[in-house]
PDB file of N, CA and C in Angstrom:
ATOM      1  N   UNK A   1      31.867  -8.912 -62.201  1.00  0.00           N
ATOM      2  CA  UNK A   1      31.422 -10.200 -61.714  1.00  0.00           C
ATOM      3  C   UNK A   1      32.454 -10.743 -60.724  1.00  0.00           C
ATOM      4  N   UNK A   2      31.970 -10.704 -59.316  1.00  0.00           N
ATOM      5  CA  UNK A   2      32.802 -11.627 -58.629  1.00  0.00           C
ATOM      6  C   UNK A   2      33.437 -13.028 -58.692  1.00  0.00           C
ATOM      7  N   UNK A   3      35.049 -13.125 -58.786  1.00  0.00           N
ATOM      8  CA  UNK A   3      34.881 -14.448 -59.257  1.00  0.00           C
ATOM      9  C   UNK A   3      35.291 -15.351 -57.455  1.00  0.00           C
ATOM     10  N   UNK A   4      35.216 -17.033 -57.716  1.00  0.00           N
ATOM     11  CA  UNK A   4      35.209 -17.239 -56.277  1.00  0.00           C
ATOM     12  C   UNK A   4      36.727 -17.907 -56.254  1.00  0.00           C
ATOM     13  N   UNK A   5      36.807 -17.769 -54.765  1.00  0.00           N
ATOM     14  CA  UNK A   5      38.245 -18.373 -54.401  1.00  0.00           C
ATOM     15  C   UNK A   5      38.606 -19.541 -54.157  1.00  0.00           C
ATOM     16  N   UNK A   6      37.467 -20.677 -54.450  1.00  0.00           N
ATOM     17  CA  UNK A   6      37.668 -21.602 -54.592  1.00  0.00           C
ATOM     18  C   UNK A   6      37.499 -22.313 -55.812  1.00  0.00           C
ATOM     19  N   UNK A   7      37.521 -21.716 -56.934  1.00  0.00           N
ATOM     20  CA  UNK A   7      37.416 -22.072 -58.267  1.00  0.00           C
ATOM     21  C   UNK A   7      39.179 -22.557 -58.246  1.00  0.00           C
ATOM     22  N   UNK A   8      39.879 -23.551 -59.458  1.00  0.00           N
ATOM     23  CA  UNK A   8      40.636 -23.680 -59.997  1.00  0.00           C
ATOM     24  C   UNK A   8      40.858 -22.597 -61.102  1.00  0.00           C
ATOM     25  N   UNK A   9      42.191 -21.995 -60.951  1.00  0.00           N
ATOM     26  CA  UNK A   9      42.266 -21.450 -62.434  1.00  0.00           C
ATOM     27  C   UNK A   9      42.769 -22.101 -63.449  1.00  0.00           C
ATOM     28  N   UNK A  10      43.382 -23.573 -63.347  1.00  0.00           N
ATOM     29  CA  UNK A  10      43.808 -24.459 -64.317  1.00  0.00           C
ATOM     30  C   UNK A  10      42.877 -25.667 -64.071  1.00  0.00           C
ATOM     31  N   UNK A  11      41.743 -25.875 -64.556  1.00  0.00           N
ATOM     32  CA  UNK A  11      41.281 -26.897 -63.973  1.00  0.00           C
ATOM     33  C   UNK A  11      41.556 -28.489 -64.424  1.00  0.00           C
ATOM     34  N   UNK A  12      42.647 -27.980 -65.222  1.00  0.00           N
ATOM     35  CA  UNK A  12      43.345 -29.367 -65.870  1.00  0.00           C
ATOM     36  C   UNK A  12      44.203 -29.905 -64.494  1.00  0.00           C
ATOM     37  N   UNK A  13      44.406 -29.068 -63.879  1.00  0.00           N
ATOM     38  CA  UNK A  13      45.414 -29.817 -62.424  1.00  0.00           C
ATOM     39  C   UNK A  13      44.442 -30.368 -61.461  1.00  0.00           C
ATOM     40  N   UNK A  14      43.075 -30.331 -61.429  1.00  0.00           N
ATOM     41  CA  UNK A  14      42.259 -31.290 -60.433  1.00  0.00           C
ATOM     42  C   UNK A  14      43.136 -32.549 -59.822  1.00  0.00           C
ATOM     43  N   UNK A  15      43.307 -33.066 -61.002  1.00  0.00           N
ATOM     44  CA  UNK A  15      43.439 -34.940 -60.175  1.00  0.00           C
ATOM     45  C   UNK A  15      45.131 -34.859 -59.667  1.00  0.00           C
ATOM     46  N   UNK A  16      45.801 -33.446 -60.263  1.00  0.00           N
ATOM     47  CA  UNK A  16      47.230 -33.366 -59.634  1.00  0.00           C
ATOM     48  C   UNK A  16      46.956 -33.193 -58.348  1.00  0.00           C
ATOM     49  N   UNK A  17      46.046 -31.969 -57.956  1.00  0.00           N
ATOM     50  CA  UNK A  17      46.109 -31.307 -56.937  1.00  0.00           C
ATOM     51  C   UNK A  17      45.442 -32.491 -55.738  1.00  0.00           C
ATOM     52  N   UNK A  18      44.245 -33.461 -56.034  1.00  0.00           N
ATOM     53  CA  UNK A  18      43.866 -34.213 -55.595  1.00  0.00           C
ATOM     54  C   UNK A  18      44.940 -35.481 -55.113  1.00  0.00           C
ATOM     55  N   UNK A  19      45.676 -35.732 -55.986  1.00  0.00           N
ATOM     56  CA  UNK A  19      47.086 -36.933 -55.932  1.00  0.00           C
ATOM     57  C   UNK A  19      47.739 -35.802 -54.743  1.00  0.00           C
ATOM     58  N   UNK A  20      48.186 -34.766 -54.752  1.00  0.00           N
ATOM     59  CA  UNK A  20      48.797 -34.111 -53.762  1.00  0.00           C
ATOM     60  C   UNK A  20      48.229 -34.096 -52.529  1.00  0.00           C
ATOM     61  N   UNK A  21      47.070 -34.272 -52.276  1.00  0.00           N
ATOM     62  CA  UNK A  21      46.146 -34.117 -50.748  1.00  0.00           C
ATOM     63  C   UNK A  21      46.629 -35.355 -50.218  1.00  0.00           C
ATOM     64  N   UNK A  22      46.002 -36.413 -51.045  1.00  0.00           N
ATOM     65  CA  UNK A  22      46.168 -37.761 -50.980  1.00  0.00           C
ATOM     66  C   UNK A  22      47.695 -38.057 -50.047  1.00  0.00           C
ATOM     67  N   UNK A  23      48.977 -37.883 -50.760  1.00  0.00           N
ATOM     68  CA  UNK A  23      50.043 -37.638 -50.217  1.00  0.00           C
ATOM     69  C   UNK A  23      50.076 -37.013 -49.038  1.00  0.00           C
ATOM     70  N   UNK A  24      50.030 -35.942 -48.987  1.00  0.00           N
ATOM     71  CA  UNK A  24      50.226 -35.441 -48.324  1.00  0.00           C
ATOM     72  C   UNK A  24      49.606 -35.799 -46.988  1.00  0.00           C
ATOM     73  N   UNK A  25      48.270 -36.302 -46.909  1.00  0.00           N
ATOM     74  CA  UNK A  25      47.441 -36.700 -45.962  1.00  0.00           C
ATOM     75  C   UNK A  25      48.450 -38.284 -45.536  1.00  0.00           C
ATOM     76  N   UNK A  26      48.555 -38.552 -46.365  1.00  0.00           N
ATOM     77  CA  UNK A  26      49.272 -39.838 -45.579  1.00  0.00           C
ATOM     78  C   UNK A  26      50.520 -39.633 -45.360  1.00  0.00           C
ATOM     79  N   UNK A  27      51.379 -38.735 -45.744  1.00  0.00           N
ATOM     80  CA  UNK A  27      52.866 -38.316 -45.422  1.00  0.00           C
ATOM     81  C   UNK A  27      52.451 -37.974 -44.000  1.00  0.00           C
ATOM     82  N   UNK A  28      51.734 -36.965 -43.328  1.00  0.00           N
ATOM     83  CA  UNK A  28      51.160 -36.214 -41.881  1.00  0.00           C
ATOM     84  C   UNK A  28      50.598 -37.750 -41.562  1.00  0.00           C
ATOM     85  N   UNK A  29      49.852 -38.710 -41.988  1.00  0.00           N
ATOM     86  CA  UNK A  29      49.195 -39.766 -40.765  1.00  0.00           C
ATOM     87  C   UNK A  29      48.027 -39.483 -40.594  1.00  0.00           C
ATOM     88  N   UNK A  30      47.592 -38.550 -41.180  1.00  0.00           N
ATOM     89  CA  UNK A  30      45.634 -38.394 -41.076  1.00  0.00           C
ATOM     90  C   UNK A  30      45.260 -39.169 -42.464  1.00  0.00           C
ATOM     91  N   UNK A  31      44.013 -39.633 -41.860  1.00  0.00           N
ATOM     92  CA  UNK A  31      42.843 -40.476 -42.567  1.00  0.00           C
ATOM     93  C   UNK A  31      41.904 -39.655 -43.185  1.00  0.00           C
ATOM     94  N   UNK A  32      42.049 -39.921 -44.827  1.00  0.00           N
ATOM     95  CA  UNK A  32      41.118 -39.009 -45.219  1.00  0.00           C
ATOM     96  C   UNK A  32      39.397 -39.834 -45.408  1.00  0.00           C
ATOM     97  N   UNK A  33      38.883 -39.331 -45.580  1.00  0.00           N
ATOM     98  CA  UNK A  33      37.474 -40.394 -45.683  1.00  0.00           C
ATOM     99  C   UNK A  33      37.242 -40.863 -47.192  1.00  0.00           C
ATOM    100  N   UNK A  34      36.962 -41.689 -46.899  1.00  0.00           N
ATOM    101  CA  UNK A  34      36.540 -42.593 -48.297  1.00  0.00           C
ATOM    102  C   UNK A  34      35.346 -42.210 -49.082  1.00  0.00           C
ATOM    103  N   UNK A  35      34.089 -41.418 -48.521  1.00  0.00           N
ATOM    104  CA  UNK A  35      33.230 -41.052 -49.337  1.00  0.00           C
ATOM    105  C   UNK A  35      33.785 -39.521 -49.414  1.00  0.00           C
ATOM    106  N   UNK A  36      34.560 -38.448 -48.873  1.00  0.00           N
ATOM    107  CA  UNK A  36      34.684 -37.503 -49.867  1.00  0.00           C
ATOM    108  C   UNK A  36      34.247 -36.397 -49.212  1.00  0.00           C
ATOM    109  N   UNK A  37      33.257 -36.986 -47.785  1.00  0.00           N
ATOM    110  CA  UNK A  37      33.060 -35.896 -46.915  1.00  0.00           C
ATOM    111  C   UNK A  37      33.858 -35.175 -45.922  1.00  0.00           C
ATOM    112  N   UNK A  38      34.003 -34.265 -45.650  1.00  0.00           N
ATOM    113  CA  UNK A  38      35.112 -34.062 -44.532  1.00  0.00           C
ATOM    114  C   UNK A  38      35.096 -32.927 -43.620  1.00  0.00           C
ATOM    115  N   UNK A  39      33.467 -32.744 -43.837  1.00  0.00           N
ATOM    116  CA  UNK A  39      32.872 -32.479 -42.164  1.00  0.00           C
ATOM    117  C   UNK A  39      33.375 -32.744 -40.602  1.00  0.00           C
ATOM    118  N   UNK A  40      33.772 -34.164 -40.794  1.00  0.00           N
ATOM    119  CA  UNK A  40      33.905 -35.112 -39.513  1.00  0.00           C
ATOM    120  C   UNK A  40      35.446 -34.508 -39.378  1.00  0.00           C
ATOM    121  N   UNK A  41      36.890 -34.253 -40.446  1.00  0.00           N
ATOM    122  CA  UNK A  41      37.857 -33.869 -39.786  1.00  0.00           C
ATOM    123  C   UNK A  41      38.155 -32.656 -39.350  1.00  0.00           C
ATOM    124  N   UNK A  42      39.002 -32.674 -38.478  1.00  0.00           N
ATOM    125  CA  UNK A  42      39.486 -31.115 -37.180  1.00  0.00           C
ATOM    126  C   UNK A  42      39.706 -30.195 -38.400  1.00  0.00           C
ATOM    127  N   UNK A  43      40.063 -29.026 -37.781  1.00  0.00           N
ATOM    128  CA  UNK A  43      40.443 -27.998 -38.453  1.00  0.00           C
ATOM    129  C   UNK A  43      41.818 -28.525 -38.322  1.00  0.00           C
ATOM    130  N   UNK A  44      42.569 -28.640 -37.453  1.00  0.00           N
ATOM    131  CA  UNK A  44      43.810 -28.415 -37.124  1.00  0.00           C
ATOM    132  C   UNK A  44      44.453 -29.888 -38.573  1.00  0.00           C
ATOM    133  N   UNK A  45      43.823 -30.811 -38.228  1.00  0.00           N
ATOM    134  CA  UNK A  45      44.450 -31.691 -39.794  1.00  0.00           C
ATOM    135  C   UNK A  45      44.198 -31.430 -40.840  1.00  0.00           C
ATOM    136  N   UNK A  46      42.838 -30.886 -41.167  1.00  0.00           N
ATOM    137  CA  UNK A  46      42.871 -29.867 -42.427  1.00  0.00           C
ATOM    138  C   UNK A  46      43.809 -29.019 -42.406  1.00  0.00           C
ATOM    139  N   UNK A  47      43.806 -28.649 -41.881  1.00  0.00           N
ATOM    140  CA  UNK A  47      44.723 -27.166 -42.300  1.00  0.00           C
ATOM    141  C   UNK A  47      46.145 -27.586 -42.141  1.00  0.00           C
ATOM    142  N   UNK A  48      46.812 -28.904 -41.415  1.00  0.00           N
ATOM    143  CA  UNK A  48      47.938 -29.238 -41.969  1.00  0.00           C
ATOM    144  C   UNK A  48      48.102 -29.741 -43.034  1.00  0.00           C
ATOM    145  N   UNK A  49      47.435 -30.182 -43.694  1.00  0.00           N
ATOM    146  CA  UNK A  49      47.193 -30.847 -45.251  1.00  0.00           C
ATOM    147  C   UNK A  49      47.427 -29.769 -45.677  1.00  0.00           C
ATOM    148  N   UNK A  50      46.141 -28.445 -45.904  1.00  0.00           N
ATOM    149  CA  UNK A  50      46.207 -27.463 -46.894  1.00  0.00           C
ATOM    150  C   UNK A  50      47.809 -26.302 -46.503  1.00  0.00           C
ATOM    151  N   UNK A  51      48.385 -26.633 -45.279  1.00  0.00           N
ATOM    152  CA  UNK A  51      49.543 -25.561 -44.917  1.00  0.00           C
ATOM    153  C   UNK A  51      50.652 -26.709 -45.820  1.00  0.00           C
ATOM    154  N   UNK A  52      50.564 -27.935 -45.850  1.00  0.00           N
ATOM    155  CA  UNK A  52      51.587 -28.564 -46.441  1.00  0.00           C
ATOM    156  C   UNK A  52      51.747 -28.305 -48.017  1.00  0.00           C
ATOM    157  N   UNK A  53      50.191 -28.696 -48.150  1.00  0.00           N
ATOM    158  CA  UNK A  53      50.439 -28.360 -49.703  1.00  0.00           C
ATOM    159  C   UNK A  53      50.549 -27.000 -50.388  1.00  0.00           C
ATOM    160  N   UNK A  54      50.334 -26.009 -49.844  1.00  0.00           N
ATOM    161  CA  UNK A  54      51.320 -24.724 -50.217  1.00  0.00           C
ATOM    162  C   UNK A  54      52.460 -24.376 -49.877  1.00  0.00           C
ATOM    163  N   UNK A  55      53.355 -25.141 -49.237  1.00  0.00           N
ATOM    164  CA  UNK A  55      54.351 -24.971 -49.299  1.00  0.00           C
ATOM    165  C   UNK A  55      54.877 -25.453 -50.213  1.00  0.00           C
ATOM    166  N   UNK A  56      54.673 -26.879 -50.688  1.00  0.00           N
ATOM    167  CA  UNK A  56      54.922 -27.925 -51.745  1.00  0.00           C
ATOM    168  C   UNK A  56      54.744 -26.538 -53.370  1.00  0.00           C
ATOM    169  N   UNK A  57      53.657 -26.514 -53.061  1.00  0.00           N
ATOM    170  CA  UNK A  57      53.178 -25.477 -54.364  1.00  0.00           C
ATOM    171  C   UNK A  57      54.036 -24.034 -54.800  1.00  0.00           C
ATOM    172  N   UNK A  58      54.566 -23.955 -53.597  1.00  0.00           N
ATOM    173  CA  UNK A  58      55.695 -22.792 -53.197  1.00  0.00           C
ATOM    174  C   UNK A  58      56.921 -23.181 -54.083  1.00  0.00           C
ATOM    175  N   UNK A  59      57.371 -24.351 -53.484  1.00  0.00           N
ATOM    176  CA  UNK A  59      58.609 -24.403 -53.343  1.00  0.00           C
ATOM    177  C   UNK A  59      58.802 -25.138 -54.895  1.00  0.00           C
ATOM    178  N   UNK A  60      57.592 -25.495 -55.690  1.00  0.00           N
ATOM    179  CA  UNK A  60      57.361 -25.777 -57.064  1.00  0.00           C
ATOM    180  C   UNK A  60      57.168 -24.434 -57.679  1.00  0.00           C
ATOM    181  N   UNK A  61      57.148 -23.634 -57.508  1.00  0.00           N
ATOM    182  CA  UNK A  61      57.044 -22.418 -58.303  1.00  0.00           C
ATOM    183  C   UNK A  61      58.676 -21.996 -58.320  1.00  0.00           C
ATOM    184  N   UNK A  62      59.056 -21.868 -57.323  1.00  0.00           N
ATOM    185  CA  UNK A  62      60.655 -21.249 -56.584  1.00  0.00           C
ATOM    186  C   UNK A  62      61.484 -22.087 -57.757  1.00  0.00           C
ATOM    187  N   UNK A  63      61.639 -23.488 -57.806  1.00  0.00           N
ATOM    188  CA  UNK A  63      62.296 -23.888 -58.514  1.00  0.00           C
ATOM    189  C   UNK A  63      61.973 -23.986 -60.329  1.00  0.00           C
ATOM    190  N   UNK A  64      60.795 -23.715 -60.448  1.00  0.00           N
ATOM    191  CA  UNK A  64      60.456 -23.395 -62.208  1.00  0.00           C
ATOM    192  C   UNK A  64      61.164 -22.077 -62.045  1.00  0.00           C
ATOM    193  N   UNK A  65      60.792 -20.928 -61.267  1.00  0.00           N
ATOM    194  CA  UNK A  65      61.281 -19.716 -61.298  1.00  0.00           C
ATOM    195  C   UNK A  65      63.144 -19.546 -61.688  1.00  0.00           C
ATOM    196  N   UNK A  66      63.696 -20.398 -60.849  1.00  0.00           N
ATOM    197  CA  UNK A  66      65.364 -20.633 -60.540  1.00  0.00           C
ATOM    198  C   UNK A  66      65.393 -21.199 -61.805  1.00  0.00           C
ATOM    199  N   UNK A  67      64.958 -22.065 -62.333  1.00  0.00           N
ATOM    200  CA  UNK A  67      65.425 -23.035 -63.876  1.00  0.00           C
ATOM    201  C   UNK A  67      64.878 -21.668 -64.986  1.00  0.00           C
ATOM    202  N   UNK A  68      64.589 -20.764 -65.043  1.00  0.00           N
ATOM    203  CA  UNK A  68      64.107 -19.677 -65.869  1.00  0.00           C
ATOM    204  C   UNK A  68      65.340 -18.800 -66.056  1.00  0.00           C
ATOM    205  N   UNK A  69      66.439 -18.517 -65.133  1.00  0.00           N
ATOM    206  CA  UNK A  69      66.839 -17.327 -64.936  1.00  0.00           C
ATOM    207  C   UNK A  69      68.128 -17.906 -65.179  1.00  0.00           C
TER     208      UNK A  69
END
């Protein structure tokens, strides 16, 4: 069974991962829309949102990883 790549595999982190867009969208200066659609924004500010927040997600793994060892 194919699974999809936009599923959560923790889906307890929704409203984290959501609080993180949020941020992040206003840390960069783009306007996210209020109903939820986001048709209307560029690729290029999407994809600085989603390039920001994997780095963030990165550099949160890097340091659980470093506090392990």
């Amino acid at each position: 069974m194919a699974r999809s790549h936009n599923q959560l595999q923790v889906p307890q982190a929704r409203a984290a991962l959501e609080q993180l867009k949020f941020e992040v969208a206003q840390e960069l200066g783009i306007q996210l829309p209020a109903d939820g659609y986001y048709g209307n924004m560029t690729t290029r500010d999407m994809g600085s949102i989603g390039g920001t927040i994997t780095k963030r997600l990165v550099m949160m793994a890097e340091q659980q990883l470093a506090g392990r060892f």
